[in-house]
Structures are given as structure tokens and as C-alpha cells.
PDB file of N, CA and C in Angstrom:
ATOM      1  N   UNK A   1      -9.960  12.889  -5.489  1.00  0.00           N
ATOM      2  CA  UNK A   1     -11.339  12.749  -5.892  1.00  0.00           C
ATOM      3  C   UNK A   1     -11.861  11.425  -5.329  1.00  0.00           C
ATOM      4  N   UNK A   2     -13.343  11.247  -5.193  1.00  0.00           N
ATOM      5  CA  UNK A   2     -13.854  10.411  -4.446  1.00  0.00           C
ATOM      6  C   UNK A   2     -14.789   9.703  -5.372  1.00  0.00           C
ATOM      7  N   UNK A   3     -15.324   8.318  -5.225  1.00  0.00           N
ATOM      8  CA  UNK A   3     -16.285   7.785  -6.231  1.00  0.00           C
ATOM      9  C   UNK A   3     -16.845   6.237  -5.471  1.00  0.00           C
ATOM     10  N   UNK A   4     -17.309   5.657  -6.425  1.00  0.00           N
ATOM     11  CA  UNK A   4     -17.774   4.272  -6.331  1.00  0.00           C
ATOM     12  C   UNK A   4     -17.724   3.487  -7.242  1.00  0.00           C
ATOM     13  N   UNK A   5     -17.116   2.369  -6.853  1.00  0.00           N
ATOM     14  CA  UNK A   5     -17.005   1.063  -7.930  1.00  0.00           C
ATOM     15  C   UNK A   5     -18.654   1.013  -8.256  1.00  0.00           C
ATOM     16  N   UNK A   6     -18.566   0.969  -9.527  1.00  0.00           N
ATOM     17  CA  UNK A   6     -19.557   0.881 -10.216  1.00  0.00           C
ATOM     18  C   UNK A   6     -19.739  -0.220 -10.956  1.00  0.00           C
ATOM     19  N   UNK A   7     -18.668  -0.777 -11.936  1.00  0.00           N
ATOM     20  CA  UNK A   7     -18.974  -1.958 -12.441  1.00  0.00           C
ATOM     21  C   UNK A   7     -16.957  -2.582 -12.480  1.00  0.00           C
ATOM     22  N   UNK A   8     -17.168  -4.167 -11.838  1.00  0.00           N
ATOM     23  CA  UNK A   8     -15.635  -4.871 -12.278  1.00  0.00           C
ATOM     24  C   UNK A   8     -15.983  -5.680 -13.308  1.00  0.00           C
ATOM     25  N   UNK A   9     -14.745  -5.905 -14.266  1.00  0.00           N
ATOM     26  CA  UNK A   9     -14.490  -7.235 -14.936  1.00  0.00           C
ATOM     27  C   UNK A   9     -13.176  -7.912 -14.498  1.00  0.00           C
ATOM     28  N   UNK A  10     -13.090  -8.405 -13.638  1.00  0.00           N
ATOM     29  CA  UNK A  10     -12.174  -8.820 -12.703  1.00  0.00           C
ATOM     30  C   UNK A  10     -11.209  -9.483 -13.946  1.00  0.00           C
ATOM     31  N   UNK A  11     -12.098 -10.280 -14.770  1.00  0.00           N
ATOM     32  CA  UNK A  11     -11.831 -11.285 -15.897  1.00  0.00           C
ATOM     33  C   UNK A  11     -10.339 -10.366 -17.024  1.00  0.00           C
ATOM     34  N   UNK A  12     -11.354  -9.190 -16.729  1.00  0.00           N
ATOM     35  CA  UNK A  12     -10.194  -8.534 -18.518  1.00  0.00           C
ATOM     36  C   UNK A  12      -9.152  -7.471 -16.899  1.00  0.00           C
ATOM     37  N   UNK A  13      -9.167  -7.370 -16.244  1.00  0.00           N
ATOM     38  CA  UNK A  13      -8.504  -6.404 -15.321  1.00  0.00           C
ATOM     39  C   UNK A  13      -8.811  -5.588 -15.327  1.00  0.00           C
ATOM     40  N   UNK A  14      -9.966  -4.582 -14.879  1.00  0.00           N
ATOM     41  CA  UNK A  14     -10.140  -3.342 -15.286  1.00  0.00           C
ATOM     42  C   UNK A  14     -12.105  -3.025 -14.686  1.00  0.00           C
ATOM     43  N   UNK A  15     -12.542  -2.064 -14.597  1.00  0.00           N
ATOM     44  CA  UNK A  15     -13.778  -1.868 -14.058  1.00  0.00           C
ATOM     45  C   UNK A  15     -13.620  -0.247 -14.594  1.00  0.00           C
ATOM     46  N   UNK A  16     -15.423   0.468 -13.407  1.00  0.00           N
ATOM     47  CA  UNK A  16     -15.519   1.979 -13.869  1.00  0.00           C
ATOM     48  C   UNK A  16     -16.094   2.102 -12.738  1.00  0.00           C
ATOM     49  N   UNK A  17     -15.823   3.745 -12.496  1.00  0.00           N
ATOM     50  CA  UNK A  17     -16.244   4.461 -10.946  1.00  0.00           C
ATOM     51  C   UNK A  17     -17.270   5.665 -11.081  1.00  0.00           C
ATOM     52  N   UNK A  18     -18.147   5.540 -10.528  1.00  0.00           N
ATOM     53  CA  UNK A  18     -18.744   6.761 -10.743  1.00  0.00           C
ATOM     54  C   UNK A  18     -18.998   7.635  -9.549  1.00  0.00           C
ATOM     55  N   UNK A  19     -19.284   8.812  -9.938  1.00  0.00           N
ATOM     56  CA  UNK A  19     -18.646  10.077  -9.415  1.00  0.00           C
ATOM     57  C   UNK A  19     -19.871  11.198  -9.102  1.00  0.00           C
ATOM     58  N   UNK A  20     -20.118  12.141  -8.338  1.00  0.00           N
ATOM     59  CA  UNK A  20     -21.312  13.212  -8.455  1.00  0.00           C
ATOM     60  C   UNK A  20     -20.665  14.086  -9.293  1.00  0.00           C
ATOM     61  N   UNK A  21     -19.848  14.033  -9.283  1.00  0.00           N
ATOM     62  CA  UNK A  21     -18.906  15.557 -10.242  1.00  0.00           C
ATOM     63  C   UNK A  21     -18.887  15.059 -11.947  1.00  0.00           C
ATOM     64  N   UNK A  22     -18.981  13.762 -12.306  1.00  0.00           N
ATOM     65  CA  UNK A  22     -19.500  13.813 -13.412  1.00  0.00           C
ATOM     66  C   UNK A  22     -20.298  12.732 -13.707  1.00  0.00           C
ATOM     67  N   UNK A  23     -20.551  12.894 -15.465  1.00  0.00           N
ATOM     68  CA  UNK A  23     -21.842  12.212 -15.883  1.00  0.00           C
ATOM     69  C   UNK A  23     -21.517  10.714 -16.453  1.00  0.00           C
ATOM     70  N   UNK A  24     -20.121  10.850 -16.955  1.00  0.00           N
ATOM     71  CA  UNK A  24     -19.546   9.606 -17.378  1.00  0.00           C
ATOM     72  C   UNK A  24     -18.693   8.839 -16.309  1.00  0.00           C
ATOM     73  N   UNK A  25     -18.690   7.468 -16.550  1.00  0.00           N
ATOM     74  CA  UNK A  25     -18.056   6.610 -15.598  1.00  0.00           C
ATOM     75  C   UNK A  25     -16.462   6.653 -15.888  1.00  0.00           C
ATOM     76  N   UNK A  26     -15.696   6.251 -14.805  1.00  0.00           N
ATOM     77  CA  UNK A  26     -14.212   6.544 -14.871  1.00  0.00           C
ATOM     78  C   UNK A  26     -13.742   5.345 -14.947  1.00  0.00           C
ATOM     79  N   UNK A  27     -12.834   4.985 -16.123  1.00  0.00           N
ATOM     80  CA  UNK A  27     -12.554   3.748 -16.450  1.00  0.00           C
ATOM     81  C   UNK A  27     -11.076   3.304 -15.129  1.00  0.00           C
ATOM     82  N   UNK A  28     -10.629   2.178 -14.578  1.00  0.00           N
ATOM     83  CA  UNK A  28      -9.233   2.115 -14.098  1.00  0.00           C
ATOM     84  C   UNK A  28      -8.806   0.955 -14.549  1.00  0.00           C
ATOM     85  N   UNK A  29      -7.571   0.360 -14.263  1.00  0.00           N
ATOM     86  CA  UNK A  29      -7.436  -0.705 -14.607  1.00  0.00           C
ATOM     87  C   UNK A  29      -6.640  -1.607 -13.105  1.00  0.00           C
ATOM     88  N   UNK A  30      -6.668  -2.614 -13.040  1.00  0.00           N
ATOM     89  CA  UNK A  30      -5.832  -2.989 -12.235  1.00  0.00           C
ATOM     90  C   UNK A  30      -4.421  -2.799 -11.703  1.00  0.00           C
ATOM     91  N   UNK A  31      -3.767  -2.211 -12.690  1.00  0.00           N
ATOM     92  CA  UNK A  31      -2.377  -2.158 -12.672  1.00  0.00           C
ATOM     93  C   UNK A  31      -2.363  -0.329 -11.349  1.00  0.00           C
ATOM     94  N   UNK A  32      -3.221   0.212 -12.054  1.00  0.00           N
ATOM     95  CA  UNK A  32      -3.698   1.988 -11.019  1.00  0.00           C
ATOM     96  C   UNK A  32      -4.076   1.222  -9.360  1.00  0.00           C
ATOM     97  N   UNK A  33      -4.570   0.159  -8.800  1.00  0.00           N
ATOM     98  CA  UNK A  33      -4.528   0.123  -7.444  1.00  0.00           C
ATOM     99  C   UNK A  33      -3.798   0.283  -6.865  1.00  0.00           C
ATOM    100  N   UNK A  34      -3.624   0.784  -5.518  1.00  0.00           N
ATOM    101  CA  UNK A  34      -3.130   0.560  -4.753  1.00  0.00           C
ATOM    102  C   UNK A  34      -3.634  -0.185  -3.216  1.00  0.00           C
ATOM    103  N   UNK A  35      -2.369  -1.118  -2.862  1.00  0.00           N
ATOM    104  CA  UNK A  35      -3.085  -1.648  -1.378  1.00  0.00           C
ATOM    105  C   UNK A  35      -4.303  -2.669  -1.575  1.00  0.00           C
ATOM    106  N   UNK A  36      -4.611  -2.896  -3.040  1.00  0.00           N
ATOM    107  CA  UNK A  36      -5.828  -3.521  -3.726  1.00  0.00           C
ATOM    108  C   UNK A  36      -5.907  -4.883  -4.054  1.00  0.00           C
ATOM    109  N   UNK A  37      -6.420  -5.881  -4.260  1.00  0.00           N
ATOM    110  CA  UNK A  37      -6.248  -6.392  -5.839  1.00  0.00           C
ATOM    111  C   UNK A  37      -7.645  -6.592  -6.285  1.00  0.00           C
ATOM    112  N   UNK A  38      -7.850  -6.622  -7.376  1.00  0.00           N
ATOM    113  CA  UNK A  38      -9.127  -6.480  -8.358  1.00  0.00           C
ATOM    114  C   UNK A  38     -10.058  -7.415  -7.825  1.00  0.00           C
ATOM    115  N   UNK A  39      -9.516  -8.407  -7.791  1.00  0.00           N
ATOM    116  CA  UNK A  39     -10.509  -9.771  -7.167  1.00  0.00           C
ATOM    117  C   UNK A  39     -11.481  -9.719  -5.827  1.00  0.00           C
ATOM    118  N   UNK A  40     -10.773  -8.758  -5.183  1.00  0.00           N
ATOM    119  CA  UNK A  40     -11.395  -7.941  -3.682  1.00  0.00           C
ATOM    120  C   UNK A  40     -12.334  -7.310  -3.705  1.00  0.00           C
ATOM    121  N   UNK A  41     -12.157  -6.463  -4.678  1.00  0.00           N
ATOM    122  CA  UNK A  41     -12.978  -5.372  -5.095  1.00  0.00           C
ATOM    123  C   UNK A  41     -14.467  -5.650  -5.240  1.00  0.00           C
ATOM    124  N   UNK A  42     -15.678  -4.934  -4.622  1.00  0.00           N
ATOM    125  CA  UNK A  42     -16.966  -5.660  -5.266  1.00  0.00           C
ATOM    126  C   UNK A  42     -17.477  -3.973  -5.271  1.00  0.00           C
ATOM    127  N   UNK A  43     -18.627  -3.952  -5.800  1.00  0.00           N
ATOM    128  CA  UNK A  43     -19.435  -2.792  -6.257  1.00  0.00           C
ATOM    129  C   UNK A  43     -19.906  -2.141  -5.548  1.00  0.00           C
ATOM    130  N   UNK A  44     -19.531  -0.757  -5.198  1.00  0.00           N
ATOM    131  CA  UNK A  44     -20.363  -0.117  -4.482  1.00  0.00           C
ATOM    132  C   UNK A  44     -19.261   0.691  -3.406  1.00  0.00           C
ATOM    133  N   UNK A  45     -17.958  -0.118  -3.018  1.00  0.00           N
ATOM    134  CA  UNK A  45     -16.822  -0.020  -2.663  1.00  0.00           C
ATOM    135  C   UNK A  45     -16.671   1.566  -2.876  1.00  0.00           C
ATOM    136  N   UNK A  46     -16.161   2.506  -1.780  1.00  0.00           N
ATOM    137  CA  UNK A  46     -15.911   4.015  -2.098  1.00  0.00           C
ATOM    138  C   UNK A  46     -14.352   3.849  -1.765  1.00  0.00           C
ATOM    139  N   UNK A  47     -13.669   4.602  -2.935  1.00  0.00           N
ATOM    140  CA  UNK A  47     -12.368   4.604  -3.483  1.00  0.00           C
ATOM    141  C   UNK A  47     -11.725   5.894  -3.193  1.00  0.00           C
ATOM    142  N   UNK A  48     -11.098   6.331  -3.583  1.00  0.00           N
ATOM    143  CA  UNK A  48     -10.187   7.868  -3.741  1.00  0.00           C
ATOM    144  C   UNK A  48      -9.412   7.466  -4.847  1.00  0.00           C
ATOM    145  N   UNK A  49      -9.244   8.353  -5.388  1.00  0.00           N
ATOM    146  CA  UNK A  49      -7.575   8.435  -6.752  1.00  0.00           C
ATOM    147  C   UNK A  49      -7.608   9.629  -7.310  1.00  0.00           C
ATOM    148  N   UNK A  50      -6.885   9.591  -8.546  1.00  0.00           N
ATOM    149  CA  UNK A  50      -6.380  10.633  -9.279  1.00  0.00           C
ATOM    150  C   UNK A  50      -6.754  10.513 -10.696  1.00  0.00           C
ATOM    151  N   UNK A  51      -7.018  11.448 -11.164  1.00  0.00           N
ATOM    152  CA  UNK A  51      -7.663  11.594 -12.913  1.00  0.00           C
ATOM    153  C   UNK A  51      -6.222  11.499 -13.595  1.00  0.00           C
ATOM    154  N   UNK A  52      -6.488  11.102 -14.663  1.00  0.00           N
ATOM    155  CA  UNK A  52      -4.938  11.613 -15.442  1.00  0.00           C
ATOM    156  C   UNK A  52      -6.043  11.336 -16.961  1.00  0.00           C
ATOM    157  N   UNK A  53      -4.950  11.635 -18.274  1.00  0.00           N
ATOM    158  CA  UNK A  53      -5.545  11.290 -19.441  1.00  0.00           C
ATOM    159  C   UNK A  53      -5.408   9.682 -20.014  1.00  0.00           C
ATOM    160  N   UNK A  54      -5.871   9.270 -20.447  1.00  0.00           N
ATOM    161  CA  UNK A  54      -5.662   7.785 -21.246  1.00  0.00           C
ATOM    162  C   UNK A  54      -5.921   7.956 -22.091  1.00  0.00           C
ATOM    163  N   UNK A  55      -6.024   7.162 -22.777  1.00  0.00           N
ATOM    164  CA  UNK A  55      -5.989   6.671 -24.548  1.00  0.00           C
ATOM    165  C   UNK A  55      -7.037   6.869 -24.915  1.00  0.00           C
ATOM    166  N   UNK A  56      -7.787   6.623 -23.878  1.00  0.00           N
ATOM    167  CA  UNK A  56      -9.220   6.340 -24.372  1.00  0.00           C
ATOM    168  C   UNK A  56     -10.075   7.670 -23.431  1.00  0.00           C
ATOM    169  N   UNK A  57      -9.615   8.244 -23.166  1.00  0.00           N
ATOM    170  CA  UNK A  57     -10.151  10.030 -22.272  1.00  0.00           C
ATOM    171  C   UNK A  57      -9.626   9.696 -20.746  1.00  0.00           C
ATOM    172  N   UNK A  58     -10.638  10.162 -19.894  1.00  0.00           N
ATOM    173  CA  UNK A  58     -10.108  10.047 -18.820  1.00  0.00           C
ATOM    174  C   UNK A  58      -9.786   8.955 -18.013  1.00  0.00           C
ATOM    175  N   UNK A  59      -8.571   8.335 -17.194  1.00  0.00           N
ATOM    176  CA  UNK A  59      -8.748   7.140 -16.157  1.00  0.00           C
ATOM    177  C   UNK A  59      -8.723   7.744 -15.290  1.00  0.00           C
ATOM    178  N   UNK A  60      -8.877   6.765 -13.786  1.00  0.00           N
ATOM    179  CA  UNK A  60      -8.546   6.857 -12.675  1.00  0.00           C
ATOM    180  C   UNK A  60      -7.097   6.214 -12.357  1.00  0.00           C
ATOM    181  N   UNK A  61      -6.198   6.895 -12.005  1.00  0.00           N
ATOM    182  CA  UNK A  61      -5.262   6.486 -11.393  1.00  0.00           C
ATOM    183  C   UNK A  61      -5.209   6.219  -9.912  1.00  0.00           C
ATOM    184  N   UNK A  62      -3.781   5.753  -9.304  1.00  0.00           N
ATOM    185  CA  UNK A  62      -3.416   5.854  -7.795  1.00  0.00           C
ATOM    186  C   UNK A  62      -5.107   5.339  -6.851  1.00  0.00           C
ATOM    187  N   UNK A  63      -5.751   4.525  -7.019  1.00  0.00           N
ATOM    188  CA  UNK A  63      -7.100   3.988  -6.584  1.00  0.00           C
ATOM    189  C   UNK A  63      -6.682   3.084  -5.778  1.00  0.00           C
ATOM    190  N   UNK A  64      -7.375   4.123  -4.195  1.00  0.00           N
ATOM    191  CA  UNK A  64      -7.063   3.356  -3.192  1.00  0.00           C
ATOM    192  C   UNK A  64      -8.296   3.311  -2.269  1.00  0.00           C
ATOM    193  N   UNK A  65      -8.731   2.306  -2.013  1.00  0.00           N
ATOM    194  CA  UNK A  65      -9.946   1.596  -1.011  1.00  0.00           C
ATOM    195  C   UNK A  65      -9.874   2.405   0.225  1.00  0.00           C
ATOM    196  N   UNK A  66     -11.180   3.331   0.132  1.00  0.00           N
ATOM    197  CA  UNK A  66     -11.404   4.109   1.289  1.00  0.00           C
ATOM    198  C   UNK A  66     -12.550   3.437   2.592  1.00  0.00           C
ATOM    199  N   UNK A  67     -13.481   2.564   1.778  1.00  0.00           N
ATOM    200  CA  UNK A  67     -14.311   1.916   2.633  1.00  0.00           C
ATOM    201  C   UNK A  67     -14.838   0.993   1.850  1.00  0.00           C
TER     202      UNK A  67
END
């Protein structure tokens, strides 16, 4: 699946991606990059990864910097 950094908190580790396929933003955390690190990352950034469940509904996993 494909998306866009939408918002980082570089600060707590963790940001959200949003997506055309849905309406809510996809939470990840730092530890799910790959090839990454959070601090790099700025908004708008188009990603690829994998859905899985979390605690809190859906994350993004395996999030790797496509452009």
C-alpha cells in the first residue's frame, strides 16, 4: 500500500500517513521503518508499507521511503 507522511512527532517517535483508500490517518512508529530514520522524514514524503493490527486499530508497518 502506498500513502503520504502526513504529520511527524519526531519528538515522541511516531507520525500518520494518509491514504486515498481510506478516511482515517495511519498511525507508524519509528521502530516499523525501514532504510529510514524519523528525523529524515518530512511531510508529504510518499512511503509504501504494510497494514497490520495495533492496539490502538490499524498501523503501518515495514515503511519504506519511496520518494
Amino acid at each position: 500500500m502506498q500513502g503520504k507522511i502526513k504529520k511527524i512527532i519526531s519528538g515522541k517517535g511516531f507520525g500518520f500517513i494518509t491514504t486515498e483508500e481510506s478516511d482515517k490517518d495511519i498511525f507508524f512508529h519509528k521502530s516499523n521503518l525501514k532504510e529510514s530514520d524519523i528525523d529524515n522524514l518530512v511531510e508529504d514524503t510518499i512511503v509504501e508499507f504494510e497494514l497490520q493490527d495495533g492496539t490502538k486499530g490499524k498501523e503501518a508497518v515495514n515503511v519504506t521511503v519511496i520518494r
